[in-house]
PDB file of N, CA and C in Angstrom:
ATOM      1  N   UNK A   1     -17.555   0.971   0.633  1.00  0.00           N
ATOM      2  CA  UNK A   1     -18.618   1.098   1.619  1.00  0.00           C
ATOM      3  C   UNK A   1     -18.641   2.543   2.100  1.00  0.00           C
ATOM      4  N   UNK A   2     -19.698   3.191   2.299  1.00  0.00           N
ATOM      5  CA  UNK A   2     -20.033   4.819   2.748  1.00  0.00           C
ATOM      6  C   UNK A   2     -20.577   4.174   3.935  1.00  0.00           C
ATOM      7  N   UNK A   3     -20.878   5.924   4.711  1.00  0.00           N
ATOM      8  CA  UNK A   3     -21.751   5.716   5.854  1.00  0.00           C
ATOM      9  C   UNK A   3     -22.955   4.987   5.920  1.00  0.00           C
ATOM     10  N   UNK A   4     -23.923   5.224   4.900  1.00  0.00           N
ATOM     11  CA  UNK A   4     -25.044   4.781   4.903  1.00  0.00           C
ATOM     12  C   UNK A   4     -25.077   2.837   4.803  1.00  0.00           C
ATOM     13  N   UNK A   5     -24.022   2.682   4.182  1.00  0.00           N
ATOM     14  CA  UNK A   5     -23.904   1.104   3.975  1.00  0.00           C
ATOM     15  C   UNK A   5     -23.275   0.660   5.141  1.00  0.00           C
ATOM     16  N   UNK A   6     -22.597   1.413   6.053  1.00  0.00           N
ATOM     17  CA  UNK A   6     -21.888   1.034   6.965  1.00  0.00           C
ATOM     18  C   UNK A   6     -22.887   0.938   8.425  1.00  0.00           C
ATOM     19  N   UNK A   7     -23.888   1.877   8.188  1.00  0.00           N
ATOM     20  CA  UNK A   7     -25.028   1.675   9.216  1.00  0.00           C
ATOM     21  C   UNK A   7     -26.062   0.900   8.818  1.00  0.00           C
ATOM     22  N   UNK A   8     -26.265   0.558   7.639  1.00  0.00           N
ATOM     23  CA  UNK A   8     -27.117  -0.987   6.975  1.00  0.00           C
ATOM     24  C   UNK A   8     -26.643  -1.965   7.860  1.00  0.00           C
ATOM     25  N   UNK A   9     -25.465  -2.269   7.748  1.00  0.00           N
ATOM     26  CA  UNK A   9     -24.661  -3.680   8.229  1.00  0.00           C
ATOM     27  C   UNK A   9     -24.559  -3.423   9.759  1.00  0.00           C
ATOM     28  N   UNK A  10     -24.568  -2.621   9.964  1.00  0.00           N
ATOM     29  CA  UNK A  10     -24.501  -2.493  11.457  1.00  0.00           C
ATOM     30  C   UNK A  10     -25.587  -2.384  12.324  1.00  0.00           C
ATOM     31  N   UNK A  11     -26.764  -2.173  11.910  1.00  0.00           N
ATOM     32  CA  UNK A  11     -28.100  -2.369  12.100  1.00  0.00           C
ATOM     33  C   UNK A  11     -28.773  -3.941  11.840  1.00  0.00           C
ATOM     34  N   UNK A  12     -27.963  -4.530  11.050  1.00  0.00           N
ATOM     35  CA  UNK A  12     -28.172  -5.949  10.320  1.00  0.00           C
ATOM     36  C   UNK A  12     -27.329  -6.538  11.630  1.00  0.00           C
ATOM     37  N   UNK A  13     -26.647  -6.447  12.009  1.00  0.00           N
ATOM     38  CA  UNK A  13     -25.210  -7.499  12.357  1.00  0.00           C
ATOM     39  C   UNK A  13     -25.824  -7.514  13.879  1.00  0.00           C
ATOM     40  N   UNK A  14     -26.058  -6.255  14.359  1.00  0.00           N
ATOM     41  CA  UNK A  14     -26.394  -5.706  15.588  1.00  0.00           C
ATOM     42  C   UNK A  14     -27.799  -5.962  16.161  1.00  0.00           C
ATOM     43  N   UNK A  15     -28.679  -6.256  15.476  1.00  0.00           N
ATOM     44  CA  UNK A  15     -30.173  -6.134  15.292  1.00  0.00           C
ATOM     45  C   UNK A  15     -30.592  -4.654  15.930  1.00  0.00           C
ATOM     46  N   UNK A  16     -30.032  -4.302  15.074  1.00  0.00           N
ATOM     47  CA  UNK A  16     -30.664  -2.544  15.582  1.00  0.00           C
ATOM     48  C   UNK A  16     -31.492  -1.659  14.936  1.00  0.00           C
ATOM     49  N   UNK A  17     -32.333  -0.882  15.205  1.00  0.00           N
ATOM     50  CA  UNK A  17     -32.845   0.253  14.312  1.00  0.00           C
ATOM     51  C   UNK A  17     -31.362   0.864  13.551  1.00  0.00           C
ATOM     52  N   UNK A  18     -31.925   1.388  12.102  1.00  0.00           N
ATOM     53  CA  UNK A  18     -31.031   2.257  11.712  1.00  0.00           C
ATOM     54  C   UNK A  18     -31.113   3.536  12.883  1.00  0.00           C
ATOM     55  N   UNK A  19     -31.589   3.758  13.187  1.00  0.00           N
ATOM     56  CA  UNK A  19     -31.607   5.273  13.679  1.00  0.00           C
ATOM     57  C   UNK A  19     -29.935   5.080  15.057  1.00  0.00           C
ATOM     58  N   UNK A  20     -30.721   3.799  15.586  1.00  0.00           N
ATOM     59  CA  UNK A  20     -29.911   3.323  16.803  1.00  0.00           C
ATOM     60  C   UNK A  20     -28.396   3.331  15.831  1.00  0.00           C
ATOM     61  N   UNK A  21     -28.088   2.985  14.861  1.00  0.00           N
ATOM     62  CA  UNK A  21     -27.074   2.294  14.549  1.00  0.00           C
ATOM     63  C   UNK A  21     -26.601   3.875  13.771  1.00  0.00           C
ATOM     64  N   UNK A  22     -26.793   5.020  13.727  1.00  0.00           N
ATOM     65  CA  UNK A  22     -26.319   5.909  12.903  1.00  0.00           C
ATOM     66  C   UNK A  22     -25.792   6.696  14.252  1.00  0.00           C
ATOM     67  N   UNK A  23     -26.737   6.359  15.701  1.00  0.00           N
ATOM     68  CA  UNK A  23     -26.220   7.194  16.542  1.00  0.00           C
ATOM     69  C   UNK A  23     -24.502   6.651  17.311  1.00  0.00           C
ATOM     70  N   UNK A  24     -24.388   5.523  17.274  1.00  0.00           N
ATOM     71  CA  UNK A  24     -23.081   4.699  16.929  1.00  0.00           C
ATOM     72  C   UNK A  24     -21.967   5.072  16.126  1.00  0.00           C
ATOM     73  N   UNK A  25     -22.646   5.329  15.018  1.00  0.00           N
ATOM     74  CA  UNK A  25     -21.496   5.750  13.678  1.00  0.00           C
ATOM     75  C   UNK A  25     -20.999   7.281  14.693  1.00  0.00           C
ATOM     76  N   UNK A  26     -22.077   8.111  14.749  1.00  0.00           N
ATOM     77  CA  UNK A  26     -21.985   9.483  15.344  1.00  0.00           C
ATOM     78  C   UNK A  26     -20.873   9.961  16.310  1.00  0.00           C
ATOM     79  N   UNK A  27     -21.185   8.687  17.318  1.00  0.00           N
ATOM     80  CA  UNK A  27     -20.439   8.669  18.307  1.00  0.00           C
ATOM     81  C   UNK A  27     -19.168   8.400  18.172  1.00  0.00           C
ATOM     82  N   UNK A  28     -18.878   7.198  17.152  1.00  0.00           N
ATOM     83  CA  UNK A  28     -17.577   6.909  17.162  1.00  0.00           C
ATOM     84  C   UNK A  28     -16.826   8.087  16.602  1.00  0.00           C
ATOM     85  N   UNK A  29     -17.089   8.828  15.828  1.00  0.00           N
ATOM     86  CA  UNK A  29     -16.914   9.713  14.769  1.00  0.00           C
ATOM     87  C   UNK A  29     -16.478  10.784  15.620  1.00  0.00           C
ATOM     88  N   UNK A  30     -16.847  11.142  16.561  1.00  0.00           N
ATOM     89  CA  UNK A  30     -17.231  11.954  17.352  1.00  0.00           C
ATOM     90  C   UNK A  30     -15.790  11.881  18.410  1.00  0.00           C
ATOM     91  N   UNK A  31     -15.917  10.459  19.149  1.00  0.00           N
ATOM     92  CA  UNK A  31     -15.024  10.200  19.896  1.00  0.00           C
ATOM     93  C   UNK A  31     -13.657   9.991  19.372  1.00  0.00           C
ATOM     94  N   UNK A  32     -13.298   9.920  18.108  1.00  0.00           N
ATOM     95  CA  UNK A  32     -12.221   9.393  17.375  1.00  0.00           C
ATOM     96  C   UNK A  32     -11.845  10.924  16.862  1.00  0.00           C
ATOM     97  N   UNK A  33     -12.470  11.792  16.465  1.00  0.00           N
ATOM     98  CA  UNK A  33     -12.284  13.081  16.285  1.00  0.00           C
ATOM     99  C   UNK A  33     -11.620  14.311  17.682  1.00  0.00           C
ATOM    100  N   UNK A  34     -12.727  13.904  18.746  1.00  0.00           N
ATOM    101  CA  UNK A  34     -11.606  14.083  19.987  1.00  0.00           C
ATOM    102  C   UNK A  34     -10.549  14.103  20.253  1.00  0.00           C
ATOM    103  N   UNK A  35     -10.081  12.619  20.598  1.00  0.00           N
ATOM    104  CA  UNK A  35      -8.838  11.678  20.352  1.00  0.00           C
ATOM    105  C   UNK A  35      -7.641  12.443  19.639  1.00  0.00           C
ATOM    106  N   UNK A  36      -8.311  12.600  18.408  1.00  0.00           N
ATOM    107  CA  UNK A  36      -6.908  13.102  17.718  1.00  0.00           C
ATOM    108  C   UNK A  36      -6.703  14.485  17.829  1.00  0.00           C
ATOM    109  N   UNK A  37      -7.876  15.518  18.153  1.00  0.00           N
ATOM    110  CA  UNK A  37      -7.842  17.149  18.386  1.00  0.00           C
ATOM    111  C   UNK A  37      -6.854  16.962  19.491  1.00  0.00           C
ATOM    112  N   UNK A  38      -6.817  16.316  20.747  1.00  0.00           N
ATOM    113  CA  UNK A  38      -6.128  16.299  21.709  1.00  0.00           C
ATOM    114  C   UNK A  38      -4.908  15.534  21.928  1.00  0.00           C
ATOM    115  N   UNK A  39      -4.245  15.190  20.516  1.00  0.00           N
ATOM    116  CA  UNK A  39      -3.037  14.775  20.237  1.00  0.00           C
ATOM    117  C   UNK A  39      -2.919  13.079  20.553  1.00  0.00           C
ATOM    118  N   UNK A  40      -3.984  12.514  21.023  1.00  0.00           N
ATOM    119  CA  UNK A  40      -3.844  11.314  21.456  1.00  0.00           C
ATOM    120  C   UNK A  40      -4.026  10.155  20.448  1.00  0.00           C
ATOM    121  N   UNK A  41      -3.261   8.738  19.982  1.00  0.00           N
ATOM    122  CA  UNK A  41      -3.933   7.776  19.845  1.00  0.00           C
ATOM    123  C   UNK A  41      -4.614   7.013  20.265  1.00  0.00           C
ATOM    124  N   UNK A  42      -5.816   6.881  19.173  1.00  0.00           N
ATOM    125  CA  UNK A  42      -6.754   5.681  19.175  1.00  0.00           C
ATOM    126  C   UNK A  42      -6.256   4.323  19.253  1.00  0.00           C
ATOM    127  N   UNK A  43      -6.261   3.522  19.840  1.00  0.00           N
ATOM    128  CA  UNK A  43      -5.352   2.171  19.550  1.00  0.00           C
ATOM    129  C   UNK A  43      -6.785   1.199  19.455  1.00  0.00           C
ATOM    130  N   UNK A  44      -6.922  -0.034  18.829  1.00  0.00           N
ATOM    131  CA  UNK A  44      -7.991  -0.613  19.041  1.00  0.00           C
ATOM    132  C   UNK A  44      -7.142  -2.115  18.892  1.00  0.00           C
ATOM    133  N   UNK A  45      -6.695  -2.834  20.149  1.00  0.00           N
ATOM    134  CA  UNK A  45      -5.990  -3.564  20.119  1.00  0.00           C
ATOM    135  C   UNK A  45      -6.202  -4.722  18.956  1.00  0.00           C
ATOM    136  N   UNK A  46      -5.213  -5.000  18.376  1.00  0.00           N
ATOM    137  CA  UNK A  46      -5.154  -6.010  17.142  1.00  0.00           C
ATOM    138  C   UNK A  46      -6.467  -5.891  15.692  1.00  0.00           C
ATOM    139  N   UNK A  47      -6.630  -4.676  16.201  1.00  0.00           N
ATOM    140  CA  UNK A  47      -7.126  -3.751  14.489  1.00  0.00           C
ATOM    141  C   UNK A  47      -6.310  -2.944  14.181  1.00  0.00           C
ATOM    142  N   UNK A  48      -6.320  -2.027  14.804  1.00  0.00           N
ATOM    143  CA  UNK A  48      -4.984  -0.937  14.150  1.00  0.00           C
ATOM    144  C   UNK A  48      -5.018   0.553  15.399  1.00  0.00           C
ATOM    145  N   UNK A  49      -4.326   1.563  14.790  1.00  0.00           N
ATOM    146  CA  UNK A  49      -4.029   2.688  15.541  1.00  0.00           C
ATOM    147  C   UNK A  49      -4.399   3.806  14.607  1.00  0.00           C
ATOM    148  N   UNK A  50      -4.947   4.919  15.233  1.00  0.00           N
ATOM    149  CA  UNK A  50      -5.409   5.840  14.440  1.00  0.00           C
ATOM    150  C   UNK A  50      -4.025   6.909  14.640  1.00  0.00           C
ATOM    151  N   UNK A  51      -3.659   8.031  14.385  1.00  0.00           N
ATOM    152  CA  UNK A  51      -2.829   8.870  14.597  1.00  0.00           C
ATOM    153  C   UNK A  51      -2.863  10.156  14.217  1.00  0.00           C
ATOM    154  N   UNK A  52      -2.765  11.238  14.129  1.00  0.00           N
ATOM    155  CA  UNK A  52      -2.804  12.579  13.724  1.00  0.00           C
ATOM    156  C   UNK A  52      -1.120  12.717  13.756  1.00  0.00           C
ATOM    157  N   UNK A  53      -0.932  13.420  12.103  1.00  0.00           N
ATOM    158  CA  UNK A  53       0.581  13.697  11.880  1.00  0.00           C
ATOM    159  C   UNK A  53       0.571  15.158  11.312  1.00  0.00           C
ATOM    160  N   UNK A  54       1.809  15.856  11.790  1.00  0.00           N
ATOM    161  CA  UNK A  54       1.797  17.238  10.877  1.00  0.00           C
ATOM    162  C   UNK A  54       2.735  17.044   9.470  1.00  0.00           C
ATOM    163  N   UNK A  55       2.311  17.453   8.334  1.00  0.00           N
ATOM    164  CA  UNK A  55       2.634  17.247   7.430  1.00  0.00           C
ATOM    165  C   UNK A  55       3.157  18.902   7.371  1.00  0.00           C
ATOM    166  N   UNK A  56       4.650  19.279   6.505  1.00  0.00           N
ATOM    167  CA  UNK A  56       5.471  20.419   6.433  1.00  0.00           C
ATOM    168  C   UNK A  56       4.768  20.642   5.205  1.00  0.00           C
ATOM    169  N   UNK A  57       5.144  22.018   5.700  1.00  0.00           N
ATOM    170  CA  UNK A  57       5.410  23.228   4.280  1.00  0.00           C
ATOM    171  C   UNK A  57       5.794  22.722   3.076  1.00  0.00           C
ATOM    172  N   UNK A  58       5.057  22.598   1.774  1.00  0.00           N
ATOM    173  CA  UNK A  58       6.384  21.904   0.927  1.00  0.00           C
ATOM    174  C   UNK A  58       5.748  22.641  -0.575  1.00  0.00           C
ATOM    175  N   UNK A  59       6.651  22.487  -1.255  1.00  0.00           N
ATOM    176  CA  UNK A  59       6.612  22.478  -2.894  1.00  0.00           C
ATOM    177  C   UNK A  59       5.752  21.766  -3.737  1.00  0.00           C
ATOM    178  N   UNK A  60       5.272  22.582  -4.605  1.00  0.00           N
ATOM    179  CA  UNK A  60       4.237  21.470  -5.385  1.00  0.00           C
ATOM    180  C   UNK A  60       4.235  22.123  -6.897  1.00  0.00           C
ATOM    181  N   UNK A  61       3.768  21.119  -7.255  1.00  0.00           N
ATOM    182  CA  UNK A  61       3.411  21.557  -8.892  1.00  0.00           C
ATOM    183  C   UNK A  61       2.314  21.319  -9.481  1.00  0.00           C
ATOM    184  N   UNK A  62       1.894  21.862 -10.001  1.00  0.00           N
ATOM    185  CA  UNK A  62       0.763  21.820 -10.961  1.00  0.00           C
ATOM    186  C   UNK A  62       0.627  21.269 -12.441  1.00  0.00           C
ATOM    187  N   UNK A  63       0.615  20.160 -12.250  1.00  0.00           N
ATOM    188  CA  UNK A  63       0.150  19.194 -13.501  1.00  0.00           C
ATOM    189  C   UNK A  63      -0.218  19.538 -14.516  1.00  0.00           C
ATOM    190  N   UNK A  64      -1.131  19.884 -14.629  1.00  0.00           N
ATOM    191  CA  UNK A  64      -1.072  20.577 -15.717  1.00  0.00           C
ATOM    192  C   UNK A  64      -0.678  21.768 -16.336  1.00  0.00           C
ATOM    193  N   UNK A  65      -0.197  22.574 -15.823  1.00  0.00           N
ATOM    194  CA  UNK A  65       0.575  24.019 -16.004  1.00  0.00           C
ATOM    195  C   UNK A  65       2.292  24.307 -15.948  1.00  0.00           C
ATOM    196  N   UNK A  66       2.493  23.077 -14.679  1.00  0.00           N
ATOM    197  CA  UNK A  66       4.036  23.015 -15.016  1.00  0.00           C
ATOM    198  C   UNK A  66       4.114  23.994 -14.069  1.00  0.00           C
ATOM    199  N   UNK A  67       2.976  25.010 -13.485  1.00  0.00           N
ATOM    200  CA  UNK A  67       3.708  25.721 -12.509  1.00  0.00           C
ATOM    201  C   UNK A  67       3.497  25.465 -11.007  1.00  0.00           C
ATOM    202  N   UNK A  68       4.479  25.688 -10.427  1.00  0.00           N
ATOM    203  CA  UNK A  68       4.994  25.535  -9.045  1.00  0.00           C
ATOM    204  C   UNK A  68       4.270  26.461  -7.837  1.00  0.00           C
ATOM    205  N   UNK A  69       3.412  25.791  -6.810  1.00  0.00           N
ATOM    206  CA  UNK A  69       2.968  26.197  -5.896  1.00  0.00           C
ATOM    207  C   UNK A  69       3.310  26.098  -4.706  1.00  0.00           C
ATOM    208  N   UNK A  70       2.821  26.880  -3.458  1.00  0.00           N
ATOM    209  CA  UNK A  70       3.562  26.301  -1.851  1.00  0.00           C
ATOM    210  C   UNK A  70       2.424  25.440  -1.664  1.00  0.00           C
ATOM    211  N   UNK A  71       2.522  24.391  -1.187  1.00  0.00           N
ATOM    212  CA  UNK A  71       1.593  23.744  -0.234  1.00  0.00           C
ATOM    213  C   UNK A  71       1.687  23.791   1.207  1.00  0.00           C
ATOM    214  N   UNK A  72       0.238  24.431   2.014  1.00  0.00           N
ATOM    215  CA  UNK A  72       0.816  24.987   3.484  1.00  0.00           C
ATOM    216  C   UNK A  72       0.661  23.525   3.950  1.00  0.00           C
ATOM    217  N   UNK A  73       1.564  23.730   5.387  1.00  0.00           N
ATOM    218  CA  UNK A  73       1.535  22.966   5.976  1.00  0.00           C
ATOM    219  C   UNK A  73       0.080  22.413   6.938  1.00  0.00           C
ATOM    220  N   UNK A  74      -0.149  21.359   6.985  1.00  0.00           N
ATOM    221  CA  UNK A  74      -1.936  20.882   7.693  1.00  0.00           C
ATOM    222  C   UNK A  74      -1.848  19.629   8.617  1.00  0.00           C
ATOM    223  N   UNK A  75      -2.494  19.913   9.103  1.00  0.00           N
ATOM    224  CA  UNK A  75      -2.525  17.985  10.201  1.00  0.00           C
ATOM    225  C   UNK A  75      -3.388  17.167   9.375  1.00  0.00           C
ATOM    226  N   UNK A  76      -2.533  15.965   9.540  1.00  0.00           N
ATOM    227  CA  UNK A  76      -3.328  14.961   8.520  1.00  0.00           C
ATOM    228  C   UNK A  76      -3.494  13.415   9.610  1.00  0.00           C
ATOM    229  N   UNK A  77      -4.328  12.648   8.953  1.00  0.00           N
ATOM    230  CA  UNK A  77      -4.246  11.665  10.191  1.00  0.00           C
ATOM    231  C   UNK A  77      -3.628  10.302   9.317  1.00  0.00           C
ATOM    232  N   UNK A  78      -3.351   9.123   9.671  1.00  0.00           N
ATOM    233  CA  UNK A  78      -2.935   8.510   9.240  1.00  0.00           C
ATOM    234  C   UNK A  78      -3.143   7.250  10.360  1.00  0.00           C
ATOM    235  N   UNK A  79      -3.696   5.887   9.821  1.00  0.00           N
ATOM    236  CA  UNK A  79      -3.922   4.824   9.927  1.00  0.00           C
ATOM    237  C   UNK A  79      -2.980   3.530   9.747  1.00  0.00           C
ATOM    238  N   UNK A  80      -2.559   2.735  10.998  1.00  0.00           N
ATOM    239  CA  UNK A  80      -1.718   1.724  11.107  1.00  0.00           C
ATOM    240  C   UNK A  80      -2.413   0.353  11.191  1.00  0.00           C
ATOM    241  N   UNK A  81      -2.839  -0.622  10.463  1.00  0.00           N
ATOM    242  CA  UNK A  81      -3.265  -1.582  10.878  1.00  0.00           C
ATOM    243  C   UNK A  81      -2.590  -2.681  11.878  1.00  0.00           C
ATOM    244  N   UNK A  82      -3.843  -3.136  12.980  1.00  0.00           N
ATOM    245  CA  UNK A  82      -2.595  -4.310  13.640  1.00  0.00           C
ATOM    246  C   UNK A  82      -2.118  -5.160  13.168  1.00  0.00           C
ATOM    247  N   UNK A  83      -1.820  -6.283  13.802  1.00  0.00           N
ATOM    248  CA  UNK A  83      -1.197  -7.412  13.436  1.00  0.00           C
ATOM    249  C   UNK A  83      -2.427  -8.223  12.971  1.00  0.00           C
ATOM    250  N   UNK A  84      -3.394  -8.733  14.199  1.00  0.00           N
ATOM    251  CA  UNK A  84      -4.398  -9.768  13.763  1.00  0.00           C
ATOM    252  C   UNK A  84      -5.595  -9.305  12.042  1.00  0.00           C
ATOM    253  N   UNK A  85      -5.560  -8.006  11.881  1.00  0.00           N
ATOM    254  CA  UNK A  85      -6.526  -6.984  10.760  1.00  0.00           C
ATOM    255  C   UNK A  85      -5.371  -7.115   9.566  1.00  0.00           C
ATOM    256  N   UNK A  86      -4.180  -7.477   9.863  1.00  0.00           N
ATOM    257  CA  UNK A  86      -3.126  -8.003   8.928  1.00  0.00           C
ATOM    258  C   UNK A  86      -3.391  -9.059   8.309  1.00  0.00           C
ATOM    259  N   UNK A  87      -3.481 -10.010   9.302  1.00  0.00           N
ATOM    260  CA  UNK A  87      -3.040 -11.596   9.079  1.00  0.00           C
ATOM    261  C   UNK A  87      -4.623 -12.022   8.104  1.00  0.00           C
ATOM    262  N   UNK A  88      -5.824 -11.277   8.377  1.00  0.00           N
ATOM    263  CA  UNK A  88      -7.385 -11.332   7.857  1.00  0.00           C
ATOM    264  C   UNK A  88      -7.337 -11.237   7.054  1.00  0.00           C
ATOM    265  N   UNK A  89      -6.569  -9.903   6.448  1.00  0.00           N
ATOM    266  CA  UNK A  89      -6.227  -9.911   5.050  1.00  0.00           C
ATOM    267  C   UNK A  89      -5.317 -10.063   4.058  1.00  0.00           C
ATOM    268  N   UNK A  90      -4.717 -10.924   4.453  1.00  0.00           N
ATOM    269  CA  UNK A  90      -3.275 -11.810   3.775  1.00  0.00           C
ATOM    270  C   UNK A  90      -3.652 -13.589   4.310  1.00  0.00           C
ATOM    271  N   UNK A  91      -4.632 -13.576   4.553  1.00  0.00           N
ATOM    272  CA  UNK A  91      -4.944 -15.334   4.471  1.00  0.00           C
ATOM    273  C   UNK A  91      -5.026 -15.355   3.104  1.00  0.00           C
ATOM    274  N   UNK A  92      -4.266 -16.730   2.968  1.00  0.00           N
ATOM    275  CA  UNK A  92      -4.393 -16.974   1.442  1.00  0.00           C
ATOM    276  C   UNK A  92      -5.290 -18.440   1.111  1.00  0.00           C
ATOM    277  N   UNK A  93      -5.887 -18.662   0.373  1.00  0.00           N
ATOM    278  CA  UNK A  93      -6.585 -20.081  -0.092  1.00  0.00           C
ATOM    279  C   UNK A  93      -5.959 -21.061   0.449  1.00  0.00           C
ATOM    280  N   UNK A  94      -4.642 -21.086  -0.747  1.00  0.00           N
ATOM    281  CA  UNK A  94      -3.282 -22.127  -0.947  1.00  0.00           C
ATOM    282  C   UNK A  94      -2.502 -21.743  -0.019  1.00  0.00           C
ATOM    283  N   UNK A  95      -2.181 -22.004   0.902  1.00  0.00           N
ATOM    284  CA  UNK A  95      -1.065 -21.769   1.863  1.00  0.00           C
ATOM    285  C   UNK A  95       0.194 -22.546   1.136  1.00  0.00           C
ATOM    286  N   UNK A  96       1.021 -21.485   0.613  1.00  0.00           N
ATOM    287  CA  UNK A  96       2.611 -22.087   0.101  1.00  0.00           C
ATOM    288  C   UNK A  96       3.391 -23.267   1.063  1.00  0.00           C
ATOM    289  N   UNK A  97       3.006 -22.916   2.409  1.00  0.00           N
ATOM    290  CA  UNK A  97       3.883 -23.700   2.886  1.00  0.00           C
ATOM    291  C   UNK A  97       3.289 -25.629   3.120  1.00  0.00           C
ATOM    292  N   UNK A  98       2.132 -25.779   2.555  1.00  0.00           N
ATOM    293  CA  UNK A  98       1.584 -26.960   2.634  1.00  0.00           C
ATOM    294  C   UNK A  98       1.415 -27.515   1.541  1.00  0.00           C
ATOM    295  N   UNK A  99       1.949 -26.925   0.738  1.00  0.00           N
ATOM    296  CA  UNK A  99       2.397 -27.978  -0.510  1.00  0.00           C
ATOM    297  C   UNK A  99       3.483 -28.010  -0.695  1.00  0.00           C
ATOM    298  N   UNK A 100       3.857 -29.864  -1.161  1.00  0.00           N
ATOM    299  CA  UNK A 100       5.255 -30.564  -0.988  1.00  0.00           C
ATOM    300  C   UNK A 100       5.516 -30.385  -2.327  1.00  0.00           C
ATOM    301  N   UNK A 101       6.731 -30.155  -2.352  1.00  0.00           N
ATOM    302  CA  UNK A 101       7.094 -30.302  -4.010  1.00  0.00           C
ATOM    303  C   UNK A 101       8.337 -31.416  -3.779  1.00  0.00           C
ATOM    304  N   UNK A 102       8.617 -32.212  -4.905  1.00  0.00           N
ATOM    305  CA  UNK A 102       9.351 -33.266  -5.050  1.00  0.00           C
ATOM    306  C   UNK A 102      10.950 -32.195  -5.683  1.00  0.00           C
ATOM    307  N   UNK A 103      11.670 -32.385  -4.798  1.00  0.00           N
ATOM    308  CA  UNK A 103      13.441 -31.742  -4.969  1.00  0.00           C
ATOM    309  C   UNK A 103      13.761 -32.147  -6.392  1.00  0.00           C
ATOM    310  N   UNK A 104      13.318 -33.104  -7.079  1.00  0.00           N
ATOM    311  CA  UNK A 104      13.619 -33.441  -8.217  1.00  0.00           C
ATOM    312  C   UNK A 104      12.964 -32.835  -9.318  1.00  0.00           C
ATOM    313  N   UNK A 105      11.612 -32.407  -8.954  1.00  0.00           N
ATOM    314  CA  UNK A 105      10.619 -32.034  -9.794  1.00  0.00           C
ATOM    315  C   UNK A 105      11.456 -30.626 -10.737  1.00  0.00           C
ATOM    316  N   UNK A 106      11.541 -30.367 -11.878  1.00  0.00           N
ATOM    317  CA  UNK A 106      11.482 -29.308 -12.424  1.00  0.00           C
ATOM    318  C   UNK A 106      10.495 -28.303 -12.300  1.00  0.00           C
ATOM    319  N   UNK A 107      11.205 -27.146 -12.153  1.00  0.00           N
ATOM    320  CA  UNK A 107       9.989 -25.785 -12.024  1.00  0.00           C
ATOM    321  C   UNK A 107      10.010 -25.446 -13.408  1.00  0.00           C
TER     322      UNK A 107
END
């Protein structure tokens, strides 16, 4: 999903103009970009946590050449999902634990 599909559905879900629903995307984008310039997490209780991390100085190589570069050091952000944005996507069909198997049965 891109932006543009992400303000389809959100204009759909929402009953909104696209226009209304891109100024949304904007904002969040906007406000979540803040957030992390100013060292803070985003938390969005039982979806997840947004974070800004500094990633070091380090060594690298070049794949195809075999030769060895510095990679500078940059802030990178990094995403924690909650618990409940967990459990959404690890529901399973068959739940293992509701089928009986007979102790005798061969596996």
């Amino acid at each position: 999903m891109n932006k543009h599909d992400l303000v389809t559905a959100l204009s759909e879900r929402l009953s909104l103009t696209q226009s209304q629903s891109v100024e949304i995307v904007n904002a969040w984008e906007g406000v979540l970009q803040d957030a992390l310039l100013a060292g803070e997490r985003l938390t969005l209780q039982g979806f997840g946590t947004f974070f800004a991390w500094s990633q070091t100085e380090r060594t690298g190589r070049n794949p195809r050449t075999g030769e060895t570069c510095r990679i500078e050091a940059r802030v990178s952000v990094k995403f924690k999902p909650g618990k409940f944005l967990l459990a959404t996507l690890n529901e399973k069909k068959n739940d293992c634990k509701s089928i009986k198997r007979n102790k005798d049965e061969a596996i």
